[in-house]
C-alpha atoms as a PDB file:
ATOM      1  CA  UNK A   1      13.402 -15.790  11.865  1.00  0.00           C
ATOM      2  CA  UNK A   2      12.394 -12.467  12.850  1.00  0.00           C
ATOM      3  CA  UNK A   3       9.420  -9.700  12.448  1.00  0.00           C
ATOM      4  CA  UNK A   4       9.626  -6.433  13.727  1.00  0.00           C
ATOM      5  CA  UNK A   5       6.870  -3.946  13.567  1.00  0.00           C
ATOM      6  CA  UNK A   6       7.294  -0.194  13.423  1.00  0.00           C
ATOM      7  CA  UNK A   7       4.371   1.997  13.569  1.00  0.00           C
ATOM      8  CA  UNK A   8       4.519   5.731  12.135  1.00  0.00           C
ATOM      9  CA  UNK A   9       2.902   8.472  13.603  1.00  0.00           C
ATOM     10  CA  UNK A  10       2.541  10.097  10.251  1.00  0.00           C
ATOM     11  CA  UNK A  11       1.223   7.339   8.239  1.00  0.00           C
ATOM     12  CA  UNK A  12      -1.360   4.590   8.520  1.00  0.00           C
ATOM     13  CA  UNK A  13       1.362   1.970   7.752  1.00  0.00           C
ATOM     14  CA  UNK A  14       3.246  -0.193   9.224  1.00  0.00           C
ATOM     15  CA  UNK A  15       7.185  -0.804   8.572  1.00  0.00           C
ATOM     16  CA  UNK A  16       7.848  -4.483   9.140  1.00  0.00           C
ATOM     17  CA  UNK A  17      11.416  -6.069   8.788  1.00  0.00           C
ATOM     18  CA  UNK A  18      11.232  -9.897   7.354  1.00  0.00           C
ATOM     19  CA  UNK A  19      14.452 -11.346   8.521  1.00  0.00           C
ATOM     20  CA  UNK A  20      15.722 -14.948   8.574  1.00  0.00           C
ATOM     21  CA  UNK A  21      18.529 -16.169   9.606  1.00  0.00           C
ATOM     22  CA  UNK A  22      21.181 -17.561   8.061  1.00  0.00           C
ATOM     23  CA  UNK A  23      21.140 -21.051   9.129  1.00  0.00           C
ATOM     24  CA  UNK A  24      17.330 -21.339   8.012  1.00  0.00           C
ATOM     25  CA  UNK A  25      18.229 -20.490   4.279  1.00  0.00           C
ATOM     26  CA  UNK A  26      19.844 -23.133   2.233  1.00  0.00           C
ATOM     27  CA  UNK A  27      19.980 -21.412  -1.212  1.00  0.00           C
ATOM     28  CA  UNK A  28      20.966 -17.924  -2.846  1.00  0.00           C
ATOM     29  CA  UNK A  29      18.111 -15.845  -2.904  1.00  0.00           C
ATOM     30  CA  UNK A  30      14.948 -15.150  -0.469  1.00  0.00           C
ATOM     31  CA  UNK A  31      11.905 -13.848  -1.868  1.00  0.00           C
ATOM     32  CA  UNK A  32       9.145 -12.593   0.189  1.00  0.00           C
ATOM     33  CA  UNK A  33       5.629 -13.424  -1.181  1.00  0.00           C
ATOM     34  CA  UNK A  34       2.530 -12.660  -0.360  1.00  0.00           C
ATOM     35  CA  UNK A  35      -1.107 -10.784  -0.310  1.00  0.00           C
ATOM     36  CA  UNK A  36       0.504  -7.197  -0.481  1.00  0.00           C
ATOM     37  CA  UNK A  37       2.559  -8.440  -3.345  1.00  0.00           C
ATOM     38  CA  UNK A  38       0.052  -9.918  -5.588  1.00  0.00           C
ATOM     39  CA  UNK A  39       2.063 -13.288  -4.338  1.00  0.00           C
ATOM     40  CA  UNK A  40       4.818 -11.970  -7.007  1.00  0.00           C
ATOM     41  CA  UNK A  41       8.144 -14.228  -6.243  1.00  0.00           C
ATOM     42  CA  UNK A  42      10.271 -11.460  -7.930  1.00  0.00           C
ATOM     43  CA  UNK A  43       8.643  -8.324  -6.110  1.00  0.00           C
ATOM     44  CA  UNK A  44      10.052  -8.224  -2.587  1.00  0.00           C
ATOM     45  CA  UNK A  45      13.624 -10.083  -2.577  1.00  0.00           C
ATOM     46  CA  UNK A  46      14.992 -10.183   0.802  1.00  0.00           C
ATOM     47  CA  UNK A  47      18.630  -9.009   0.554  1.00  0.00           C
ATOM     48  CA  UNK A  48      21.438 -10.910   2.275  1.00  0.00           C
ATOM     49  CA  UNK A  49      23.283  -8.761   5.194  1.00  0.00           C
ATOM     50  CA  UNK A  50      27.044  -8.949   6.151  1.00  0.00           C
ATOM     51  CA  UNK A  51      25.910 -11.636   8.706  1.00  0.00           C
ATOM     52  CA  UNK A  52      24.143 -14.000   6.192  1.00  0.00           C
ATOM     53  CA  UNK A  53      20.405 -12.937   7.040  1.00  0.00           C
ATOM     54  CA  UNK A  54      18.497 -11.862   4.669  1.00  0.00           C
ATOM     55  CA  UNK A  55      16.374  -9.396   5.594  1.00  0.00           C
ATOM     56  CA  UNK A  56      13.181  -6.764   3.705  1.00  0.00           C
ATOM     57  CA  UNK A  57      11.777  -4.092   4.993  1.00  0.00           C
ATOM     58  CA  UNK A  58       8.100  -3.439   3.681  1.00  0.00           C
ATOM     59  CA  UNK A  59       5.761  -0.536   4.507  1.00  0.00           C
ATOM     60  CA  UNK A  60       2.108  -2.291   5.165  1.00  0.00           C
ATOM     61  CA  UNK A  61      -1.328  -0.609   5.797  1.00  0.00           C
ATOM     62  CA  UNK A  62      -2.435  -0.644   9.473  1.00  0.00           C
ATOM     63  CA  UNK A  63      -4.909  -2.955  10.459  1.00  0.00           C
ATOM     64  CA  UNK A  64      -4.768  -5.810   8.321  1.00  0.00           C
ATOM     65  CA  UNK A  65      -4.162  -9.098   8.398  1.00  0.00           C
ATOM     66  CA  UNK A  66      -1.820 -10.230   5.436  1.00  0.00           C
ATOM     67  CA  UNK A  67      -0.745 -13.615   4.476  1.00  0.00           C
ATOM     68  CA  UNK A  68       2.635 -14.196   3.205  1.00  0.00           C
ATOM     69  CA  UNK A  69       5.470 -16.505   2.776  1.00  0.00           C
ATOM     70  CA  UNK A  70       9.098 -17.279   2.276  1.00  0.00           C
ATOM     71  CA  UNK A  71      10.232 -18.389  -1.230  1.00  0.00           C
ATOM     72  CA  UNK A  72      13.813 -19.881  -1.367  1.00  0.00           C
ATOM     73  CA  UNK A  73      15.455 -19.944  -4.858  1.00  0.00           C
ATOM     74  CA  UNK A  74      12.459 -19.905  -6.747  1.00  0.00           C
ATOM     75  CA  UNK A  75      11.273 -24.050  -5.262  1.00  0.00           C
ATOM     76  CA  UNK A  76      11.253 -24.703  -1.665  1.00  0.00           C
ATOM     77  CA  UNK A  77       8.290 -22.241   0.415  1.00  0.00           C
ATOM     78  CA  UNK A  78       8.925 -21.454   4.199  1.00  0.00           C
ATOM     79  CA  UNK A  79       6.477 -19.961   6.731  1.00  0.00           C
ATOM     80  CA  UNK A  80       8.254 -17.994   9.467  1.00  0.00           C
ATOM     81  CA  UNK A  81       8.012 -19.314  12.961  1.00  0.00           C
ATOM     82  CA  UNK A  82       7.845 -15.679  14.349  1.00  0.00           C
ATOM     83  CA  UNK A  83       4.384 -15.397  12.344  1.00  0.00           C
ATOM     84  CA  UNK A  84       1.526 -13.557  14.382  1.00  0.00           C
ATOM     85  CA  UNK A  85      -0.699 -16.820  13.057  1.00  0.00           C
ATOM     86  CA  UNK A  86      -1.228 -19.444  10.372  1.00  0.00           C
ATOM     87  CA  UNK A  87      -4.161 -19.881   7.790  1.00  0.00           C
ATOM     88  CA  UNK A  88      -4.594 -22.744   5.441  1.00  0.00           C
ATOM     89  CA  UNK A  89      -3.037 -21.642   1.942  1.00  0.00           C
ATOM     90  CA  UNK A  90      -6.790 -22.671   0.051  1.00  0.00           C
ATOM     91  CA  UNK A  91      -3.815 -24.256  -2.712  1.00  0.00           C
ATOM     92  CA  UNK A  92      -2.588 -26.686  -1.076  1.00  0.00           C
ATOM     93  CA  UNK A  93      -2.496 -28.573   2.726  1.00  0.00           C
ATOM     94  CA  UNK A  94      -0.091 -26.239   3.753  1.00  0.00           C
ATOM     95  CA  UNK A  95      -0.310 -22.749   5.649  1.00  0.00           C
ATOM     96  CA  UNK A  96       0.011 -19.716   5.487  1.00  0.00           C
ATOM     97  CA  UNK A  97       2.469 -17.292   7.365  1.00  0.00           C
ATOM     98  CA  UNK A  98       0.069 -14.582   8.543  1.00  0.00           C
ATOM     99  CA  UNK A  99       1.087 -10.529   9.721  1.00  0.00           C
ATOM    100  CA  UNK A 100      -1.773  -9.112  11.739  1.00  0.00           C
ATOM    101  CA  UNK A 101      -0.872  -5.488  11.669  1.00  0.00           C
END
């Protein structure tokens, strides 16, 4: 697992890269899901690379703090370890993935 933050001069946003590898995915398809997708599981798909990562690239607004999460093949959620920190989900006892850009 992987985030990588680029910050433009130009823009108050943030590009940041969602990658995991491919050892931590058992299934076809990655979706990335969270606050700055209305937690929409068909929004942001992560897109598998030559190497088997799947990987998204999403423009964010500078200083936030934005919760998201890892949706494998539309059943089994995953935080990323690489997360800046962790909130509870308020849904259930798990937690969230959180971005603090």
């Amino acid at each position: 697992m992987a985030i990588a933050k680029q910050f433009l001069k130009s823009k108050a946003v943030c590009k940041v890269t969602f990658e995991l590898a491919a050892d931590q995915v058992e299934g076809k398809q990655v979706s990335l899901v969270g606050e700055f997708n209305d937690w929409n599981s068909s929004d942001t798909l992560l897109k598998k690379q030559k190497n088997g990562n799947f990987r998204a690239i999403v423009e964010l607004p500078v200083g936030k703090e934005l919760q998201f999460r890892y949706l494998i093949d539309g059943q089994n959620w995953l935080n990323d370890e690489t997360a800046d920190k962790y909130v509870p989900s308020g849904v259930s006892n798990e937690q969230n993935s959180v971005v603090v850009l």
